[in-house]
C-alpha atoms as a PDB file:
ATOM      1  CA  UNK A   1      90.343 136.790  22.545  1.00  0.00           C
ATOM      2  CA  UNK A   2      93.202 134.554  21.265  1.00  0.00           C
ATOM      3  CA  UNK A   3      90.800 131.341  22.361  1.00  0.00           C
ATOM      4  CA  UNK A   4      87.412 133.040  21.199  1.00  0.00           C
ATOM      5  CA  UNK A   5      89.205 133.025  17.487  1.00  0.00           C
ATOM      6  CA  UNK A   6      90.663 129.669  17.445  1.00  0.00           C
ATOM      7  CA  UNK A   7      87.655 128.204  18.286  1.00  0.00           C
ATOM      8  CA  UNK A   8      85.851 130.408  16.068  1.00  0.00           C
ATOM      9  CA  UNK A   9      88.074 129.320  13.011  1.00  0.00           C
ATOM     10  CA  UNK A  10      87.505 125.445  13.938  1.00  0.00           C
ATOM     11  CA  UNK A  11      83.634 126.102  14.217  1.00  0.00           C
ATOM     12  CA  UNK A  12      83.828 127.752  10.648  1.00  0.00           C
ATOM     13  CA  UNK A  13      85.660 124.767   9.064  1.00  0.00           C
ATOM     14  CA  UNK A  14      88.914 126.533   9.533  1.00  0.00           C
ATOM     15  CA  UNK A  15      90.926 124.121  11.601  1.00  0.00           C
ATOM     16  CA  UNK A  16      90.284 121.220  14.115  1.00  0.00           C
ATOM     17  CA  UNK A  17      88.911 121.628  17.349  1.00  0.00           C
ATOM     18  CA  UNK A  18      92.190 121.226  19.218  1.00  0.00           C
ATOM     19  CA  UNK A  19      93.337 125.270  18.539  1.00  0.00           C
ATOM     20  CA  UNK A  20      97.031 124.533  18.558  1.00  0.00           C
ATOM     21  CA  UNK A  21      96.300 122.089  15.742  1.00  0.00           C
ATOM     22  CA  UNK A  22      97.435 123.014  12.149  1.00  0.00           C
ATOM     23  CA  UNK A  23      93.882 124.602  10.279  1.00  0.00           C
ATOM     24  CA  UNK A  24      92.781 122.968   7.504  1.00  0.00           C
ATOM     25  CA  UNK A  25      92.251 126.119   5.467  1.00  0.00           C
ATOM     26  CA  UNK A  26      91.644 129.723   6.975  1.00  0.00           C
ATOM     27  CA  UNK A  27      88.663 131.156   8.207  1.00  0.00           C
ATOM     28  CA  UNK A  28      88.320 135.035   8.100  1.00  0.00           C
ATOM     29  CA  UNK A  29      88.420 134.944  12.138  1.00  0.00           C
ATOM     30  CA  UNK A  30      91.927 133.288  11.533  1.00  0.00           C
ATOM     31  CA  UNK A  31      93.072 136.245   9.769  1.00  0.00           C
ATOM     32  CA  UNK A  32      92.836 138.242  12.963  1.00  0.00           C
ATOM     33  CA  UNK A  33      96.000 138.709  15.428  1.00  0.00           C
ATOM     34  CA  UNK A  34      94.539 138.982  18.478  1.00  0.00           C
ATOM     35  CA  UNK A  35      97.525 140.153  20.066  1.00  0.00           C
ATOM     36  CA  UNK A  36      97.667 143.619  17.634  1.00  0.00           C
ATOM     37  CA  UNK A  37      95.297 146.193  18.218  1.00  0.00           C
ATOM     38  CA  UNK A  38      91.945 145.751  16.219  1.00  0.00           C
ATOM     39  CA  UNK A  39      90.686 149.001  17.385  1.00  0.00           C
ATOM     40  CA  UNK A  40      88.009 147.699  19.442  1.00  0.00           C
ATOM     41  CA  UNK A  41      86.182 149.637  22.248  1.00  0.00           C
ATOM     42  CA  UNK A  42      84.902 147.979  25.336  1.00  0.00           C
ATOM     43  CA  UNK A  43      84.980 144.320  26.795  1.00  0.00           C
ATOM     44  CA  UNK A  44      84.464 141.780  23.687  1.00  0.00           C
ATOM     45  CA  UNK A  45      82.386 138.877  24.853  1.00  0.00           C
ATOM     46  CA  UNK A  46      81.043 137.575  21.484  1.00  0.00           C
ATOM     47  CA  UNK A  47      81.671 136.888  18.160  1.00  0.00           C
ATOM     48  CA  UNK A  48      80.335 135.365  14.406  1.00  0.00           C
ATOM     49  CA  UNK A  49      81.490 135.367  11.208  1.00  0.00           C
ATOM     50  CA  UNK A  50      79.326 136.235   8.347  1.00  0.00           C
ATOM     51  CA  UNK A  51      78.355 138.675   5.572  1.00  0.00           C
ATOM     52  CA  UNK A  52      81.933 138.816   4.648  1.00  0.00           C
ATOM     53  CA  UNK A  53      83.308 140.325   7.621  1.00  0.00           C
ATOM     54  CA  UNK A  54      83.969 139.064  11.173  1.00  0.00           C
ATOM     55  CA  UNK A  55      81.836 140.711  13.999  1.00  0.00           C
ATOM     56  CA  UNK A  56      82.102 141.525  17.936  1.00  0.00           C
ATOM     57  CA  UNK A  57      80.160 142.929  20.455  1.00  0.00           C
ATOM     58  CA  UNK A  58      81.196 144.655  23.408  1.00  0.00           C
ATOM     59  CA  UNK A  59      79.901 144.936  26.949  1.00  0.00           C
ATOM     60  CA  UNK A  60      79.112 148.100  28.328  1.00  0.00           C
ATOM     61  CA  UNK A  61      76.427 150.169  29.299  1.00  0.00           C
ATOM     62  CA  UNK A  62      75.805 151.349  25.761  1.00  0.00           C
ATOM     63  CA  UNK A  63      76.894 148.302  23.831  1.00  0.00           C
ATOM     64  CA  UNK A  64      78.661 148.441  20.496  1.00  0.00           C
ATOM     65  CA  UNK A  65      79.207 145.793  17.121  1.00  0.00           C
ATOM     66  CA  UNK A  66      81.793 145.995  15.307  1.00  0.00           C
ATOM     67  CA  UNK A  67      82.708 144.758  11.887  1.00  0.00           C
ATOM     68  CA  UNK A  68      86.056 143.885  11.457  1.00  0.00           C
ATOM     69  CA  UNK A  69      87.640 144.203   8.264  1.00  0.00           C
ATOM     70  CA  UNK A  70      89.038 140.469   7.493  1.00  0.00           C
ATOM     71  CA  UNK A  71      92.144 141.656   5.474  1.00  0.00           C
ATOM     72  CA  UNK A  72      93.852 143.956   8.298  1.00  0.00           C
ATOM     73  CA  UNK A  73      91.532 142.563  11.529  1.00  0.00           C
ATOM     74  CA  UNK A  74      91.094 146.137  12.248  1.00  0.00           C
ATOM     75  CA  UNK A  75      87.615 147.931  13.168  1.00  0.00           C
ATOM     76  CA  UNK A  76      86.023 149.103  10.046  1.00  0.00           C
ATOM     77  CA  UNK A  77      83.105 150.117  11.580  1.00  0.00           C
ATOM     78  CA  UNK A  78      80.848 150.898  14.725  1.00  0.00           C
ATOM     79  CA  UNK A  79      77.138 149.793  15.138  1.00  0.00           C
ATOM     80  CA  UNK A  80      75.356 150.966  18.451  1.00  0.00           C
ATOM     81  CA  UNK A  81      73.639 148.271  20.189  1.00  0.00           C
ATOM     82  CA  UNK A  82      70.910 148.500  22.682  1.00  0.00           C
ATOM     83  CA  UNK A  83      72.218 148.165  26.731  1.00  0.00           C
ATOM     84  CA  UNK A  84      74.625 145.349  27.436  1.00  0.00           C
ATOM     85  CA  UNK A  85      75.263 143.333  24.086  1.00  0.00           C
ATOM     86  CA  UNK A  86      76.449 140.374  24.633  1.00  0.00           C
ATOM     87  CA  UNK A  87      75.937 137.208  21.907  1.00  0.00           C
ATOM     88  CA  UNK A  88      76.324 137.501  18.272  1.00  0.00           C
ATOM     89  CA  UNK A  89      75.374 135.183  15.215  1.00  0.00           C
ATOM     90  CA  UNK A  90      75.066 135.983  11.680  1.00  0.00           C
ATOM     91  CA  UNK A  91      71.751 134.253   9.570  1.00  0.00           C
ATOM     92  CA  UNK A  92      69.253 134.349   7.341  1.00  0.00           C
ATOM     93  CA  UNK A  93      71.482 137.510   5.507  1.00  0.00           C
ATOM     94  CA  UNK A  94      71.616 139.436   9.080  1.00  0.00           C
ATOM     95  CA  UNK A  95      73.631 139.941  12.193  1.00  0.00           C
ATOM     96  CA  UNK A  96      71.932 139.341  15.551  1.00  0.00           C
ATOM     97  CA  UNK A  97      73.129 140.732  18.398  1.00  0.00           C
ATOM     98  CA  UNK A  98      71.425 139.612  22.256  1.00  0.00           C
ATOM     99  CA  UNK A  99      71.491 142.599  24.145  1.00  0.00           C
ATOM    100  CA  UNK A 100      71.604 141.242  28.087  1.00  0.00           C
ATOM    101  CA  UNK A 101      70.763 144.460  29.907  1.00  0.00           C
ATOM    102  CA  UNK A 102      67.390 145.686  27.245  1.00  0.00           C
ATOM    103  CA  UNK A 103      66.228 142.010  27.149  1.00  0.00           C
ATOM    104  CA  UNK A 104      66.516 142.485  23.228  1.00  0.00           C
ATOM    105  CA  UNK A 105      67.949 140.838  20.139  1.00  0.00           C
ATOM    106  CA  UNK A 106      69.191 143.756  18.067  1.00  0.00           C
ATOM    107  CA  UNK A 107      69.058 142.672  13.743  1.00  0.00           C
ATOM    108  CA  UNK A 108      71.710 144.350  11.599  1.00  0.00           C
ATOM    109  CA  UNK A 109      71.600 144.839   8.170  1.00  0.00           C
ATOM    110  CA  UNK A 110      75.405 143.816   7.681  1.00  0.00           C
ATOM    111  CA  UNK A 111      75.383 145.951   4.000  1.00  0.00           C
ATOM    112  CA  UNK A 112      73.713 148.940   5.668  1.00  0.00           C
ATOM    113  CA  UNK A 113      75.237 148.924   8.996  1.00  0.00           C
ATOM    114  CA  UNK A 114      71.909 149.903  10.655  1.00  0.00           C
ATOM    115  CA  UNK A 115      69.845 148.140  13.394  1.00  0.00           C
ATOM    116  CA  UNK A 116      66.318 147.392  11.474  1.00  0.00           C
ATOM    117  CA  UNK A 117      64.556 145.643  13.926  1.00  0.00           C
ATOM    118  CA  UNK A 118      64.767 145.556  17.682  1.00  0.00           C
ATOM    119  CA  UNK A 119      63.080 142.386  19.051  1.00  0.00           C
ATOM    120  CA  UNK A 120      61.990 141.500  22.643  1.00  0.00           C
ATOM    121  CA  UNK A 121      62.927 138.088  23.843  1.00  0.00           C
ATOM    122  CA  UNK A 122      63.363 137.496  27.685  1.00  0.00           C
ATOM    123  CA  UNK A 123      65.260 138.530  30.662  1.00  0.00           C
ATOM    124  CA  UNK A 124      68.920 138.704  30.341  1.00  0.00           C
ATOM    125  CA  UNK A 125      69.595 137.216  26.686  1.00  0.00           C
ATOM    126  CA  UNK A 126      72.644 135.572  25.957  1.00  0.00           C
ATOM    127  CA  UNK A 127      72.916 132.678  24.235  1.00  0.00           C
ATOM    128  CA  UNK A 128      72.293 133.291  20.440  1.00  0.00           C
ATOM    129  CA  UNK A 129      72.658 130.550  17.606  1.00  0.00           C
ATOM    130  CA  UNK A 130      70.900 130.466  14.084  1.00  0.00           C
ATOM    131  CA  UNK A 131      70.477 126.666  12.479  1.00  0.00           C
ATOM    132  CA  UNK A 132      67.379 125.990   9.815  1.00  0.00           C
ATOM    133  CA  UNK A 133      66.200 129.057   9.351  1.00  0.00           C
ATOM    134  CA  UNK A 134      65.179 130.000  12.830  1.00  0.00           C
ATOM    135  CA  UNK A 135      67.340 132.147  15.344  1.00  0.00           C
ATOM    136  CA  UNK A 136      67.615 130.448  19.017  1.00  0.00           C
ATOM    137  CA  UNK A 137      68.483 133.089  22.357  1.00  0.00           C
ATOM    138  CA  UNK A 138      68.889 131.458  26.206  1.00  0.00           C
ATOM    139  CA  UNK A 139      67.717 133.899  28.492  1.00  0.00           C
ATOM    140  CA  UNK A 140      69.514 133.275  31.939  1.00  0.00           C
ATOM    141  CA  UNK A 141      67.111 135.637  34.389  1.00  0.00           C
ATOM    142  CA  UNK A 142      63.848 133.999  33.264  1.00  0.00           C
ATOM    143  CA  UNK A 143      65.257 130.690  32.435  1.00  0.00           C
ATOM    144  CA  UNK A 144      63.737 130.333  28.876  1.00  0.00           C
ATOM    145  CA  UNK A 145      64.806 129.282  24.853  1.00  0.00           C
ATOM    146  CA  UNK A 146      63.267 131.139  23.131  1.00  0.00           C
ATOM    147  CA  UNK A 147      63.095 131.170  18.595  1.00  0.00           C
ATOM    148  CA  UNK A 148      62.878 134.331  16.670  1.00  0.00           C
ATOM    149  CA  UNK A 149      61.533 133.755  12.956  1.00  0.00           C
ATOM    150  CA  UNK A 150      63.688 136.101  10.955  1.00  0.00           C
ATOM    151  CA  UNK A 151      60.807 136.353   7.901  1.00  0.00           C
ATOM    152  CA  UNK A 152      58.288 138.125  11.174  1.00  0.00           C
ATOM    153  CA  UNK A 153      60.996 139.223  13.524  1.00  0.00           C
ATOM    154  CA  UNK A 154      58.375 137.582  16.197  1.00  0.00           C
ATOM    155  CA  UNK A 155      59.773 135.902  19.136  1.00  0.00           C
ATOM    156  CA  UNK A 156      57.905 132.635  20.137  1.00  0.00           C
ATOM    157  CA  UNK A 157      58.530 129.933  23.099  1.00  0.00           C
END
């Protein structure tokens, strides 16, 4: 996770893109040691930063975000996810999780804590970005980018 941060922190403005490289000014991610224990359950395979809080999702079976608090690092709380979540970004005042094994994008409300919309995009999502006000998800099985216009939830090619 060590890598996943530093890069994290230079993609946020928080350093360069060399991670051994002095940061410019810190990031919330760089506030994390990766080498305590944050609390987290399951295999973390993605991460954002957003809403105030830095967030990870796990891959299992039953999936799991988690907001970590930025002042300890530490879990502060647990959001089921549907099967296998995998990406995460954080736009348009949400959290988006890809969930790999449902072939879903989850939304969280980051103040509630609460999935509020569960969106079908493709076989296998994974990649997950958000850029000018539309949410972008690569689904390796099918092969496909799809969009996802966060003022519909609606998934389009």
């Amino acid at each position: 996770m060590a890598l996943t941060v530093a890069s994290l922190g230079a993609a946020c403005g928080g350093g360069s893109q060399d991670p051994a490289a002095p940061a410019a000014r810190q990031s919330p991610a760089s506030l994390i040691d990766s080498s305590s224990d944050t609390g987290l359950k399951g295999r973390p395979v993605g991460v954002a930063v957003g809403g105030g809080s830095t967030w990870v999702a796990t891959f299992d079976r039953g999936g799991v975000l988690s907001r970590l608090d930025p002042e300890t690092g530490k879990v502060s709380q647990r959001i089921p996810a549907d099967e296998g979540a995998l990406g995460v970004a954080y736009g348009a005042g949400s959290v988006w999780v890809t969930n790999n094994l449902a072939g879903t994008v989850s939304r969280v409300d980051p103040k509630r804590g609460k999935i509020i919309a569960t969106i079908r995009v493709g076989e296998h999502p994974e990649g997950i970005a958000f850029a000018d006000d539309t949410l972008w998800i690569t689904n390796d099985r099918d092969g496909t980018v799809m969009s996802v216009d966060p003022s519909t939830n609606k998934a389009g090619k």
